[in-house]
Protein backbone atom coordinates (compact mmCIF):
# COMPACT_ATOMS: atom_id res chain seq x y z
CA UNK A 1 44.25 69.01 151.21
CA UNK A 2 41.66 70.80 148.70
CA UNK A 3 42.06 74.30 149.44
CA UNK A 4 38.54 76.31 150.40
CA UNK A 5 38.39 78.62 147.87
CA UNK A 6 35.08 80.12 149.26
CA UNK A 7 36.67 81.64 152.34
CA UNK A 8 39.55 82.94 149.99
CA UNK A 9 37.60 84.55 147.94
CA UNK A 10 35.56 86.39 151.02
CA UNK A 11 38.66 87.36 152.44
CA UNK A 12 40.93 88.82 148.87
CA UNK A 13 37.68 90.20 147.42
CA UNK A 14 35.34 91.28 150.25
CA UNK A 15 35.05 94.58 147.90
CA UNK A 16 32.99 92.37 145.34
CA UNK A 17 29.60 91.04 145.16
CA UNK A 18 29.01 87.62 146.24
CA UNK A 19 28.05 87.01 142.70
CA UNK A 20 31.39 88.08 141.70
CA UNK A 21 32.91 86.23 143.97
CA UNK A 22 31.08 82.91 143.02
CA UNK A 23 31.92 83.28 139.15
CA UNK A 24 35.40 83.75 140.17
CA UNK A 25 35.59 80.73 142.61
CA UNK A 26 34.44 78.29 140.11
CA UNK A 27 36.07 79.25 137.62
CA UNK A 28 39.10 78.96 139.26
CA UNK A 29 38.44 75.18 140.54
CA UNK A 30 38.13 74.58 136.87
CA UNK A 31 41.23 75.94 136.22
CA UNK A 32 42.89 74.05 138.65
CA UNK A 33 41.48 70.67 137.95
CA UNK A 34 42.56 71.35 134.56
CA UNK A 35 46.13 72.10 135.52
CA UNK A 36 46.26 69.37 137.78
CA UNK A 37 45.31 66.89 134.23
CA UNK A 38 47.98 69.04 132.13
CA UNK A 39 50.66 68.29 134.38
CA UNK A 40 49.46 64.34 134.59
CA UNK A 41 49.70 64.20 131.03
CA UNK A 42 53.58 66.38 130.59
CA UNK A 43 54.66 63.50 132.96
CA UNK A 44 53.24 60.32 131.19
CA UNK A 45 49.94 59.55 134.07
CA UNK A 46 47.46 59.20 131.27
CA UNK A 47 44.14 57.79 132.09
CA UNK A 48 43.73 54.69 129.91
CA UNK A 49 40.15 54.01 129.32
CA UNK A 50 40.03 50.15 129.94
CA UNK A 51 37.49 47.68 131.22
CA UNK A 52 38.05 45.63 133.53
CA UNK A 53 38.61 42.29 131.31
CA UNK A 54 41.51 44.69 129.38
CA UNK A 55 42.80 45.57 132.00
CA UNK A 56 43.39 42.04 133.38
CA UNK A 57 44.83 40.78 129.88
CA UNK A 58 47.54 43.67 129.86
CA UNK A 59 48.01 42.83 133.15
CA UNK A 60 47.43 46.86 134.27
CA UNK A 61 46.53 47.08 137.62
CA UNK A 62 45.14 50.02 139.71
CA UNK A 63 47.24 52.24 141.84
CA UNK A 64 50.56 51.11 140.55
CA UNK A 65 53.51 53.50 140.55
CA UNK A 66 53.53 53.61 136.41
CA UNK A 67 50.37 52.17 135.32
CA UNK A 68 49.31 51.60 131.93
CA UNK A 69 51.40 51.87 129.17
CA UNK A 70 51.70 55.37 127.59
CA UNK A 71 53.93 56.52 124.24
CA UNK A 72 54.46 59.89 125.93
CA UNK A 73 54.49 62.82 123.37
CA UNK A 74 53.10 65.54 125.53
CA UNK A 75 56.43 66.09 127.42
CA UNK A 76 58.53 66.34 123.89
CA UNK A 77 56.18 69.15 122.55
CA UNK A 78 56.50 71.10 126.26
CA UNK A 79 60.71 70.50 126.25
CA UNK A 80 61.28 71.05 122.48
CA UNK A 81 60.12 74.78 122.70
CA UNK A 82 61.50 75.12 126.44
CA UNK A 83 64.55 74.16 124.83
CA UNK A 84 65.14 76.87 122.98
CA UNK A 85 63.90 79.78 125.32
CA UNK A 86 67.11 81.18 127.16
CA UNK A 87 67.44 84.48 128.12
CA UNK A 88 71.19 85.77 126.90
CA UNK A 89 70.72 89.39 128.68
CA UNK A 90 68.92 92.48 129.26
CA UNK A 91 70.47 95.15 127.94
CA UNK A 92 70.15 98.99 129.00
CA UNK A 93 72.30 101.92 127.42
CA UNK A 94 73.67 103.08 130.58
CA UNK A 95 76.49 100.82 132.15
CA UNK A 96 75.81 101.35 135.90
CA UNK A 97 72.16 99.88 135.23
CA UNK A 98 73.20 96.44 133.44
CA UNK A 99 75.73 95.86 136.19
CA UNK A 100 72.84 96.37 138.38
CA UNK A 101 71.00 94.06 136.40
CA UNK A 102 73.44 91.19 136.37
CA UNK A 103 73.87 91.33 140.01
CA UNK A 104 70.01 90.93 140.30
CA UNK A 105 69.92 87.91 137.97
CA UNK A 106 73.02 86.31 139.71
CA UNK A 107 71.75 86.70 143.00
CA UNK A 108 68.31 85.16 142.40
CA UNK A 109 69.69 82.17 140.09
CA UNK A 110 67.44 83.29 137.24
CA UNK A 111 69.42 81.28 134.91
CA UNK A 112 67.97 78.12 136.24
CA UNK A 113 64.35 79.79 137.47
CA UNK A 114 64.13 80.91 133.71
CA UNK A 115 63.87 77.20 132.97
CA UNK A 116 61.32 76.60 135.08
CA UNK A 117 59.27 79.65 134.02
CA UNK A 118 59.07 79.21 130.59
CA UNK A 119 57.68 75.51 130.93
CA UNK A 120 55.19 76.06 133.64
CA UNK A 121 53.65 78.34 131.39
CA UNK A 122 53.72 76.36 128.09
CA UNK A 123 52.48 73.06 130.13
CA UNK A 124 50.02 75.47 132.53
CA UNK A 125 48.81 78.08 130.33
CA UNK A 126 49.71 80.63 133.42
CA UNK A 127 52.23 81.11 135.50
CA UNK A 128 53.82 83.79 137.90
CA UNK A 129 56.87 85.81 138.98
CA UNK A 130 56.74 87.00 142.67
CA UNK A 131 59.28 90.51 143.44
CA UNK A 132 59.94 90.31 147.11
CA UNK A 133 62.68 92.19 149.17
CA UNK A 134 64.76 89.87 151.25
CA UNK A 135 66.05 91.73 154.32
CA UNK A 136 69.03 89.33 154.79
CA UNK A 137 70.79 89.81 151.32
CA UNK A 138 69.37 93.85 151.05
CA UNK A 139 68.25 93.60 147.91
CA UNK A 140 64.89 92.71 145.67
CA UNK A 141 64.72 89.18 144.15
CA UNK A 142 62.69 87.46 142.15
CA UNK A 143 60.67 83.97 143.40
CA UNK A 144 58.87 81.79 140.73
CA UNK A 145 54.87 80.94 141.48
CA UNK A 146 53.36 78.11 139.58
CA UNK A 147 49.68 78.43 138.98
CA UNK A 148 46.67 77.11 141.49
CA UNK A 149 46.37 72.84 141.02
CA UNK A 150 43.53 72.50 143.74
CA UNK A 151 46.22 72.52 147.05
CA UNK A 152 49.24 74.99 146.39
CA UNK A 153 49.80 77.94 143.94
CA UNK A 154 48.73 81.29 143.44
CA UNK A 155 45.44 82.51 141.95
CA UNK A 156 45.10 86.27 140.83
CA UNK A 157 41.40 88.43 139.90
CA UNK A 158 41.28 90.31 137.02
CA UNK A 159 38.54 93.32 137.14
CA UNK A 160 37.81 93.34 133.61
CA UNK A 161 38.73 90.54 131.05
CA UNK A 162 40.92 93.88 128.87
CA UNK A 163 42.54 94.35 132.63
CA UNK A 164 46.47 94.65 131.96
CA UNK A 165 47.56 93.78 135.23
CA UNK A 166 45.60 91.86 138.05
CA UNK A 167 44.31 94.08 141.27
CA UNK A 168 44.50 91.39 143.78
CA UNK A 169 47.19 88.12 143.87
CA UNK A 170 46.60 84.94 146.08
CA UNK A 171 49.25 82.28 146.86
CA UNK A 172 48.20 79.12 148.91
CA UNK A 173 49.95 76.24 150.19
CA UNK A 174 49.79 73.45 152.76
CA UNK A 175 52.46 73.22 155.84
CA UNK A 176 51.67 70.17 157.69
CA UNK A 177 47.81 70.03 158.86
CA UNK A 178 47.83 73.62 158.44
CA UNK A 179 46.84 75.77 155.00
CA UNK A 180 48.70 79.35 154.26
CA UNK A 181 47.51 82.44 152.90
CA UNK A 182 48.96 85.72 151.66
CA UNK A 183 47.05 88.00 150.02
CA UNK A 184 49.40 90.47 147.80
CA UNK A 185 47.42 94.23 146.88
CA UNK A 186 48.98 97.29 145.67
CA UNK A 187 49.45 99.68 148.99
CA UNK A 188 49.82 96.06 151.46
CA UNK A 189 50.32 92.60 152.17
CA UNK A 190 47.97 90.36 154.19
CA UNK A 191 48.81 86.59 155.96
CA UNK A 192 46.27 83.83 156.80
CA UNK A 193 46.27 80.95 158.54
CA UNK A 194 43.75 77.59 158.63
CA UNK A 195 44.63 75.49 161.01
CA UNK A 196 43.75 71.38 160.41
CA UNK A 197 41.10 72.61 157.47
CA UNK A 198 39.43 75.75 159.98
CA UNK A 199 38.69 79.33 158.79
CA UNK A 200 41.51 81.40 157.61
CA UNK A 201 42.33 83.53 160.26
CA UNK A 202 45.38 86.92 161.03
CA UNK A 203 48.58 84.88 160.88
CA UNK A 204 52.07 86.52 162.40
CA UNK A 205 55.31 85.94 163.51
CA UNK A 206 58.15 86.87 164.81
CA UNK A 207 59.57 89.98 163.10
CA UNK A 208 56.27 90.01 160.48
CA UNK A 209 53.00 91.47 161.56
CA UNK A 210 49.51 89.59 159.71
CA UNK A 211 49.37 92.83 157.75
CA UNK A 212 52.56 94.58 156.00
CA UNK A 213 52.75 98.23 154.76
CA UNK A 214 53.44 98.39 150.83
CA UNK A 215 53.97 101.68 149.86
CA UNK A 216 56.88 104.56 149.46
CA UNK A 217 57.48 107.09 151.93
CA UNK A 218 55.18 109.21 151.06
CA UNK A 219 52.32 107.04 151.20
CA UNK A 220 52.37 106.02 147.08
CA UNK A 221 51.55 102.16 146.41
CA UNK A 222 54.70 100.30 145.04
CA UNK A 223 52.26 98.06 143.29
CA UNK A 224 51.38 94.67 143.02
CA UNK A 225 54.78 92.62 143.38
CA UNK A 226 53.40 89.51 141.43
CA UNK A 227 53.50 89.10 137.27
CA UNK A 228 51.17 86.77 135.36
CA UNK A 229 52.91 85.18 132.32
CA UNK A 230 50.24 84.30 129.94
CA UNK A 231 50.99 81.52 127.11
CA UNK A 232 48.68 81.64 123.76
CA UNK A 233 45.95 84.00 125.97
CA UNK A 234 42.58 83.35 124.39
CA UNK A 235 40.36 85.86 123.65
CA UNK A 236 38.21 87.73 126.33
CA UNK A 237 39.75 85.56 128.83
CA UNK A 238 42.76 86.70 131.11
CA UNK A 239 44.38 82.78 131.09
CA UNK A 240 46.59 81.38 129.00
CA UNK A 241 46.30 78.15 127.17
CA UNK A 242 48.95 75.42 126.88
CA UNK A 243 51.25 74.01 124.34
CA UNK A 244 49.77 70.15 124.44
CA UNK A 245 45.98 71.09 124.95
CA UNK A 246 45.33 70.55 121.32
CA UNK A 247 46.81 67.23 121.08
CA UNK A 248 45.51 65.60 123.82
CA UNK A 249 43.11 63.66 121.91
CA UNK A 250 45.66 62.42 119.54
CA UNK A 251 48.07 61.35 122.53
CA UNK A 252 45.02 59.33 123.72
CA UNK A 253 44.24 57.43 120.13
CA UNK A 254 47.82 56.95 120.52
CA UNK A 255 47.87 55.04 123.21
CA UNK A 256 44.78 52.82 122.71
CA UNK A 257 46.85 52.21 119.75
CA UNK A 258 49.72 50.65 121.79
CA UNK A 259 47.54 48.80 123.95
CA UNK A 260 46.19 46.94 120.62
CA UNK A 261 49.55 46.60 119.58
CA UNK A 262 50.97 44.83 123.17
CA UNK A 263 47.77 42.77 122.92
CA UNK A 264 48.54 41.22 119.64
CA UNK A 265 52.19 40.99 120.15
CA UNK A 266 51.10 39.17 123.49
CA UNK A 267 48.09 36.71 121.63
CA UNK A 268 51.24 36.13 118.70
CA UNK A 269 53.46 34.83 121.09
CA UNK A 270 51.13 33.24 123.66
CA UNK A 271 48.42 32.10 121.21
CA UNK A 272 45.02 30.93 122.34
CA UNK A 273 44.40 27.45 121.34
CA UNK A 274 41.07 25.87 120.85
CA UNK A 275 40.24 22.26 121.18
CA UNK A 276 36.93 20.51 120.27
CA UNK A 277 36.20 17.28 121.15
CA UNK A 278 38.94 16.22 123.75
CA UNK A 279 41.11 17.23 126.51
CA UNK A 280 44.58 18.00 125.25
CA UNK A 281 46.81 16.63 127.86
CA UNK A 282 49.27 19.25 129.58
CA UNK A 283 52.53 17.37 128.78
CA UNK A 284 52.06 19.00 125.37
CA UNK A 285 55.04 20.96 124.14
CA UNK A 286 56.45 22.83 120.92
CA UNK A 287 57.46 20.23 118.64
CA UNK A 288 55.32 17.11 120.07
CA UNK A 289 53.20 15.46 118.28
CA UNK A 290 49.22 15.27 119.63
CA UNK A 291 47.41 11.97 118.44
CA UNK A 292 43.74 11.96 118.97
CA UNK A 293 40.80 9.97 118.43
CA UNK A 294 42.79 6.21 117.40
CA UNK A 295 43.80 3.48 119.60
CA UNK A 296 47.04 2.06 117.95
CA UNK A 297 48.04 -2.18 117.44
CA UNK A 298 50.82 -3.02 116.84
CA UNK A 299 50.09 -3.28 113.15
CA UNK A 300 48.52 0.60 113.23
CA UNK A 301 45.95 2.77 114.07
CA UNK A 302 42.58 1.37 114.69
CA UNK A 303 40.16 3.46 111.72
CA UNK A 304 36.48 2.76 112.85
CA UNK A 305 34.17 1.92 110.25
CA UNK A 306 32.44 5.02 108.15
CA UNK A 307 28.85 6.12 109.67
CA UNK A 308 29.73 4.74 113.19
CA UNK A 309 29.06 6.69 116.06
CA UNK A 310 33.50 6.45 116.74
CA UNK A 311 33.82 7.82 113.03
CA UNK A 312 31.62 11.00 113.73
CA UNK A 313 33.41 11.64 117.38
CA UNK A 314 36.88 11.49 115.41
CA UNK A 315 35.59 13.98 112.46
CA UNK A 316 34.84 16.76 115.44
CA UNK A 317 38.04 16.44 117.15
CA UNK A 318 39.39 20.08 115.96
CA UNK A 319 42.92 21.37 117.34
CA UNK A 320 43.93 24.52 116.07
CA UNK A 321 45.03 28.56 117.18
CA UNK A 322 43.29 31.52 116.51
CA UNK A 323 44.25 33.69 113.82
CA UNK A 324 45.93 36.28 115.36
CA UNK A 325 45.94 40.22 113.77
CA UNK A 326 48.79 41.86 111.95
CA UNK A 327 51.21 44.47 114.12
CA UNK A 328 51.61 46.34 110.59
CA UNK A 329 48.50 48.22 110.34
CA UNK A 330 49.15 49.29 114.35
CA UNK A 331 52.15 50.75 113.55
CA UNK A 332 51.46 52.83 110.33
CA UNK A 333 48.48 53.84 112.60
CA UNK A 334 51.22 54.96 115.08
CA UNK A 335 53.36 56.89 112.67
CA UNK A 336 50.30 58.44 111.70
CA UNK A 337 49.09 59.44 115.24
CA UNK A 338 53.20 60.96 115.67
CA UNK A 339 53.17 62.93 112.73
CA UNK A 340 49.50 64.77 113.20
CA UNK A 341 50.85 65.53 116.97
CA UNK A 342 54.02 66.98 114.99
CA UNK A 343 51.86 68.74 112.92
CA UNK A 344 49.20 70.09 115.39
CA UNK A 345 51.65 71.09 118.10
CA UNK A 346 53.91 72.88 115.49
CA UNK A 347 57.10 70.10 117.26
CA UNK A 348 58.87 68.17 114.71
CA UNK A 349 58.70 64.98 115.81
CA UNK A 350 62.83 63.21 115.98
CA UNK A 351 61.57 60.66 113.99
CA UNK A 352 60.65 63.32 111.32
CA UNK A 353 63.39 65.11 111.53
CA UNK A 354 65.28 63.62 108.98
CA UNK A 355 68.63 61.43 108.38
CA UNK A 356 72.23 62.59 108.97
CA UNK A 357 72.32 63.52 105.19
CA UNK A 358 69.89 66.10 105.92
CA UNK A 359 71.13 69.59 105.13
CA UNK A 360 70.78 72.19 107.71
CA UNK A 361 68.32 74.36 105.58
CA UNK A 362 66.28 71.33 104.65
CA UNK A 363 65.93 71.02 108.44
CA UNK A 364 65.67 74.65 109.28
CA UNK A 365 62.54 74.22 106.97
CA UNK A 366 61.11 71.86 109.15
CA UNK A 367 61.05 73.66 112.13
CA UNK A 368 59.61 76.33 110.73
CA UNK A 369 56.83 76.68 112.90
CA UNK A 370 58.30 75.73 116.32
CA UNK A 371 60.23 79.06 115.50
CA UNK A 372 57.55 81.22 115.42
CA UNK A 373 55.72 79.70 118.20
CA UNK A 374 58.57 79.86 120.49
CA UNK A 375 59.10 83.69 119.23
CA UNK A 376 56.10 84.59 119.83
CA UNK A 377 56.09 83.38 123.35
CA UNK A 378 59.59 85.16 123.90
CA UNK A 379 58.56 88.53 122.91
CA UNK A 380 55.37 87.77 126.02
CA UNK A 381 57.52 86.82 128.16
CA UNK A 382 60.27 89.09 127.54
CA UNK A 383 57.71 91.85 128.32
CA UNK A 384 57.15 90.19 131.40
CA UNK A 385 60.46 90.12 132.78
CA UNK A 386 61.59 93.47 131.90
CA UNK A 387 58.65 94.46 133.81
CA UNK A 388 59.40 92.61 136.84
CA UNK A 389 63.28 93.78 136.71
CA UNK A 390 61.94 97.26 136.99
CA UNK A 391 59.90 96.97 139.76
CA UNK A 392 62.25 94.97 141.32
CA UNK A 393 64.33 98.34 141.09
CA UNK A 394 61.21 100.50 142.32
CA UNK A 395 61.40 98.22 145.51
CA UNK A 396 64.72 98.19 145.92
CA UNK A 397 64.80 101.93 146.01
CA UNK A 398 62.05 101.68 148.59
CA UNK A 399 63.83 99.24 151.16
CA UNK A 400 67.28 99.19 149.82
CA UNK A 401 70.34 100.90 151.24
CA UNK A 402 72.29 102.09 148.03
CA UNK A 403 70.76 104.02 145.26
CA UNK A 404 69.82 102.15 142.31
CA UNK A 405 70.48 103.14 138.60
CA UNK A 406 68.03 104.20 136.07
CA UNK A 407 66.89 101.51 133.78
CA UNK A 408 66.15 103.52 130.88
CA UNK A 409 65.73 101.41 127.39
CA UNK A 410 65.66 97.67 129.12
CA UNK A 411 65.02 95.23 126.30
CA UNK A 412 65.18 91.57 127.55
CA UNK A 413 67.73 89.70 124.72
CA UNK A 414 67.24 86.36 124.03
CA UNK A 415 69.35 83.33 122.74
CA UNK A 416 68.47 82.56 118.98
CA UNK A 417 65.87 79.98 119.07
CA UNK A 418 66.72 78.90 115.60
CA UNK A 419 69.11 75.79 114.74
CA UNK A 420 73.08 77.69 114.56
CA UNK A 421 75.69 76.85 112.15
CA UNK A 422 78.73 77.46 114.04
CA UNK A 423 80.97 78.02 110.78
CA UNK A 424 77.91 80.16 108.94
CA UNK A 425 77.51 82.11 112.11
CA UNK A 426 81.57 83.37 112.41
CA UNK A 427 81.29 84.16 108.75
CA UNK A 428 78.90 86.20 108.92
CA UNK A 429 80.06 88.30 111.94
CA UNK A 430 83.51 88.32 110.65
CA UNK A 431 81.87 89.91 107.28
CA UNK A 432 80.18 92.98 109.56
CA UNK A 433 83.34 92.82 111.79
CA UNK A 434 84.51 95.74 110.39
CA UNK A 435 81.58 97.61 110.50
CA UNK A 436 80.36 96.95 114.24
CA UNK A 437 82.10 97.36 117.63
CA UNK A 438 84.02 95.02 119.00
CA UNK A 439 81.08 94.77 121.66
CA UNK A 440 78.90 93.53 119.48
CA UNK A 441 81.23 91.38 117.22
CA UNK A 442 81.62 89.21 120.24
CA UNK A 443 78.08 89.27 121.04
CA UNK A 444 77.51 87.56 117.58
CA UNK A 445 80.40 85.06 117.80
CA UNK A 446 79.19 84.54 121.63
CA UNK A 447 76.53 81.50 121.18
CA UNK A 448 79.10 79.75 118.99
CA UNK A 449 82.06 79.47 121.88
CA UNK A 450 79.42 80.01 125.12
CA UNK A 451 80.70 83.02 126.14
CA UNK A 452 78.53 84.55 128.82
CA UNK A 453 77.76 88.16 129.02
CA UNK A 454 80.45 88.97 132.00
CA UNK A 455 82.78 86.92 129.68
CA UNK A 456 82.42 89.04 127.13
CA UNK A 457 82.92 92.13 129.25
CA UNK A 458 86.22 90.89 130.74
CA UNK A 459 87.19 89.94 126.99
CA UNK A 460 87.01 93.42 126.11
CA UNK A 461 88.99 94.66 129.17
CA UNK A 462 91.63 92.50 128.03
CA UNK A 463 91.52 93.63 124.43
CA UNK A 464 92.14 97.48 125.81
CA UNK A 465 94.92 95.83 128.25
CA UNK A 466 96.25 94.68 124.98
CA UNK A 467 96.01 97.51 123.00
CA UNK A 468 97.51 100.00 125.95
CA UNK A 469 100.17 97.48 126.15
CA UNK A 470 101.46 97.25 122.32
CA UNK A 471 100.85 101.48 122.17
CA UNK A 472 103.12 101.58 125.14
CA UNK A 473 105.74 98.94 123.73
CA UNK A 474 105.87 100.48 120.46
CA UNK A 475 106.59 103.87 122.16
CA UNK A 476 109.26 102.68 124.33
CA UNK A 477 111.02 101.18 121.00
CA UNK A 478 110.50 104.22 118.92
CA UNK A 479 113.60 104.55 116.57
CA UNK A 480 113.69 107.75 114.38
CA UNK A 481 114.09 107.16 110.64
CA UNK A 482 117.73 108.27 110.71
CA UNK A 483 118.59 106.57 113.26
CA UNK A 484 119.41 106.93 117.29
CA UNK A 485 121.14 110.63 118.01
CA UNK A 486 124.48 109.65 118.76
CA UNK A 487 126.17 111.29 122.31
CA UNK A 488 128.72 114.25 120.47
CA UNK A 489 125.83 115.11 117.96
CA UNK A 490 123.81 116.16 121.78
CA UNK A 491 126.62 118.31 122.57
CA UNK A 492 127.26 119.79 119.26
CA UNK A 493 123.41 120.86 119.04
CA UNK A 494 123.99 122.36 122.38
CA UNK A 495 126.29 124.66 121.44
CA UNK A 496 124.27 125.36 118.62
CA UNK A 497 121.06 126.22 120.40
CA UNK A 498 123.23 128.27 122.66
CA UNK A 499 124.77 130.23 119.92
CA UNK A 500 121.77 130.88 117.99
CA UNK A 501 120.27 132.28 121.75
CA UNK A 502 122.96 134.74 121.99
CA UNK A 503 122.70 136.03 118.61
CA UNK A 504 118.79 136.31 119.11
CA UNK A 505 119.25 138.44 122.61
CA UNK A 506 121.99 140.73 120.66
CA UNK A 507 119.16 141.33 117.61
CA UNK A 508 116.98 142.14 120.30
């Protein structure tokens, strides 16, 4: 059900001009028709392009579950990058506050949602992280938005195309007959209804009133809970742009390509025949032989005399196949098509990868540029989240019951995104070992054996244990250099002490 973007629009930006409003509307049916066609393409629904007739000789037909034949690229250049995007941890210098931090990321599963972040926004262009305070576990969490696709999604207005942050947020989506709204703004939250395709209209419930308060105690906006991650944002625009856009048009050539190439593997193993001047009879099969045009005797064929009207029906008697086209050309075509998408989409391609006797730098070389586009898409979206952990803690200090530490210095940390040499990479933190704590020793070594962040916390507990444990051992089997003080040598130093008392009470 095609959302009515009109009567959003009147109802999130009544503030604006209808002009405004208008702009922003179509605009953001573009946008979603668009995502709608990224998405078709990430999954392999490619629109194919063929008459009628080609369609009938590839036997393709209309409205089947996978139609058409597609060589599906656009999904490798979307996971390749995702693929190498993981979060490791956010680190803060005060201990209380990471704890805090770890708890939030447990409790909302961000190690999966993270996944699903990062490629909605390199397939999208956009996509959004929602802070909302659930009552039942006390405690802010995070919720993951995908952009607007025509039915479901959330839309957001910028004021300005320089705007930082969005002033209004939108998220839409279909229950049943009905359509919801809620309308996220700094100081409040609003909730629509259209029931079977009406006007949007007040919508509350039990325990939730249509409109929600959003502000501190004193009457101070929390701010608007919802986070736009942008992907390769294009100038004077506030949208992103994604990974496969570019290479559309070569996924396309691509697969007209394969079509040719099932068509002539098709015509070179079902060849068309041609016969002129007779009806081949249907019994034929491979290996027969096909006699035309000559009544046999039993002394031989009958030849008809040269210029009669028999000898000029037997000269155009033709049986033959047409000459079918070589698969070669198709397929350096193919390579071809691979290799620009490679090259265009910064993804190295498997195929270009290399063999097993490959050495790692020779392939760290060719993945060169999937490195920096993944970094720079890490360092976005690392901005992103820190922001959203922080105001996660502003709203948790709002609604939540227990204080909640100061998040001074959060820097979101994330998994190398380059190819790892397990051996290289314990070399070199064994070389620095000496020089670094044992913290971050283990945070170097960590990738290599998966050790997770709390891992490497209770590995350090059980280093002190350790170390407690051997200082306390090696005082409990302390032996003097000259050896244990044997029991007469006690009572002869007792005497001594005792003398030496005396004779310092008499000087006295």
């Amino acid at each position: 059900m095609a959302v009515k973007l009109e009567q959003v629009a009147a109802l999130a930006l009544a503030a604006f001009s209808e002009t405004v409003r208008g702009a922003w509307v179509a605009q953001q049916q573009t946008q979603a028709r668009r995502v709608l066609a990224l998405r078709g393409y990430a999954s392999g629904s490619h629109p194919n392009a063929l008459t009628t007739q080609m369609k009938e000789a590839l036997r393709v037909k209309d409205g089947d579950l996978f139609p058409g034949f597609t060589d599906n690229y656009m999904d490798i250049v979307i996971q390749t990058a995702v693929d190498r995007c993981k979060v490791d941890s956010f680190d803060t210098p005060d201990e209380a506050g990471r704890q805090w931090v770890d708890d939030l990321l447990r409790d909302t599963r961000f190690d999966g949602m993270q996944t699903d972040i990062v490629e909605a926004a390199m397939l999208d262009g956009d996509t959004y992280l929602l802070v909302y305070y659930d009552n039942e576990a006390g405690r802010a969490l995070f919720s993951h938005e995908p952009a607007f696709d025509g039915e479901s999604g959330m839309l957001v207005y910028y004021e300005s195309a320089i705007a930082r942050f969005p002033s209004v947020a939108m998220k839409t989506w279909p229950v049943g007959e009905d359509q919801r709204l809620t309308i996220y703004r700094p100081d409040r939250v609003e909730r629509y209804i259209s029931r079977q395709g009406g006007t949007f209209e007040p919508y509350a419930e039990e325990g939730q009133e249509a409109v929600s308060r959003w502000a501190t105690s004193n009457g101070a906006p929390i701010g608007l809970p919802v986070f736009h991650l942008v992907n390769r944002k294009r100038a004077g625009q506030a949208w992103g742009a994604s990974d496969i856009e570019q290479v559309i048009p070569l996924q396309n050539a691509l697969n007209r390509t394969l079509y040719s190439m099932i068509m002539s593997e098709e015509l070179s193993a079902f060849m068309i025949r041609l016969a002129k001047g007779f009806e081949p009879p249907t019994s034929v099969t491979p290996g027969s032989w096909l006699k035309v045009g000559q009544a046999e005797t039993a002394g031989g064929p009958i030849v008809p005399p040269q210029g009669s009207e028999e000898a000029t029906a037997l000269n155009a008697i033709k049986a033959e196949s047409l000459e079918q086209a070589e698969l070669a050309p198709f397929l350096d075509v193919a390579r071809w098509l691979k290799a620009e998408i490679s090259f265009v989409s910064r993804t190295p391609a498997p195929e270009l990868m290399g063999g097993d006797s490959s050495s790692g730098e020779a392939l760290k070389q060719r993945e060169i540029g999937l490195l920096g586009r993944v970094r720079r898409f890490q360092v976005k979206a690392g901005n992103v989240f820190e922001d959203a952990v922080r105001y996660a803690a502003r709203l948790e200090g709002v609604y939540g019951v227990y204080a909640v530490p100061p998040l001074d210095d959060l820097s979101c940390r994330w998994e190398s995104a380059a190819l790892r040499n397990d051996t290289e990479t314990v070399a070199n933190a064994t070389a620095v070992g000496d020089r670094v704590s044992k913290r971050e020793y283990l945070r170097m070594v960590a990738p290599v054996y998966g050790w997770s962040a709390e891992k490497i916390e209770a590995i350090l507990v059980e280093m002190d244990d350790d170390s407690a444990a051997a200082a306390q051992l090696a005082r409990d089997t302390f032996q003097p250099p000259y050896g244990p003080v044997e029991p007469e040598n006690d009572a002869r130093l007792a005497v001594e002490r005792s003398m030496a008392a005396e004779t310092e009470e008499a000087a006295a």
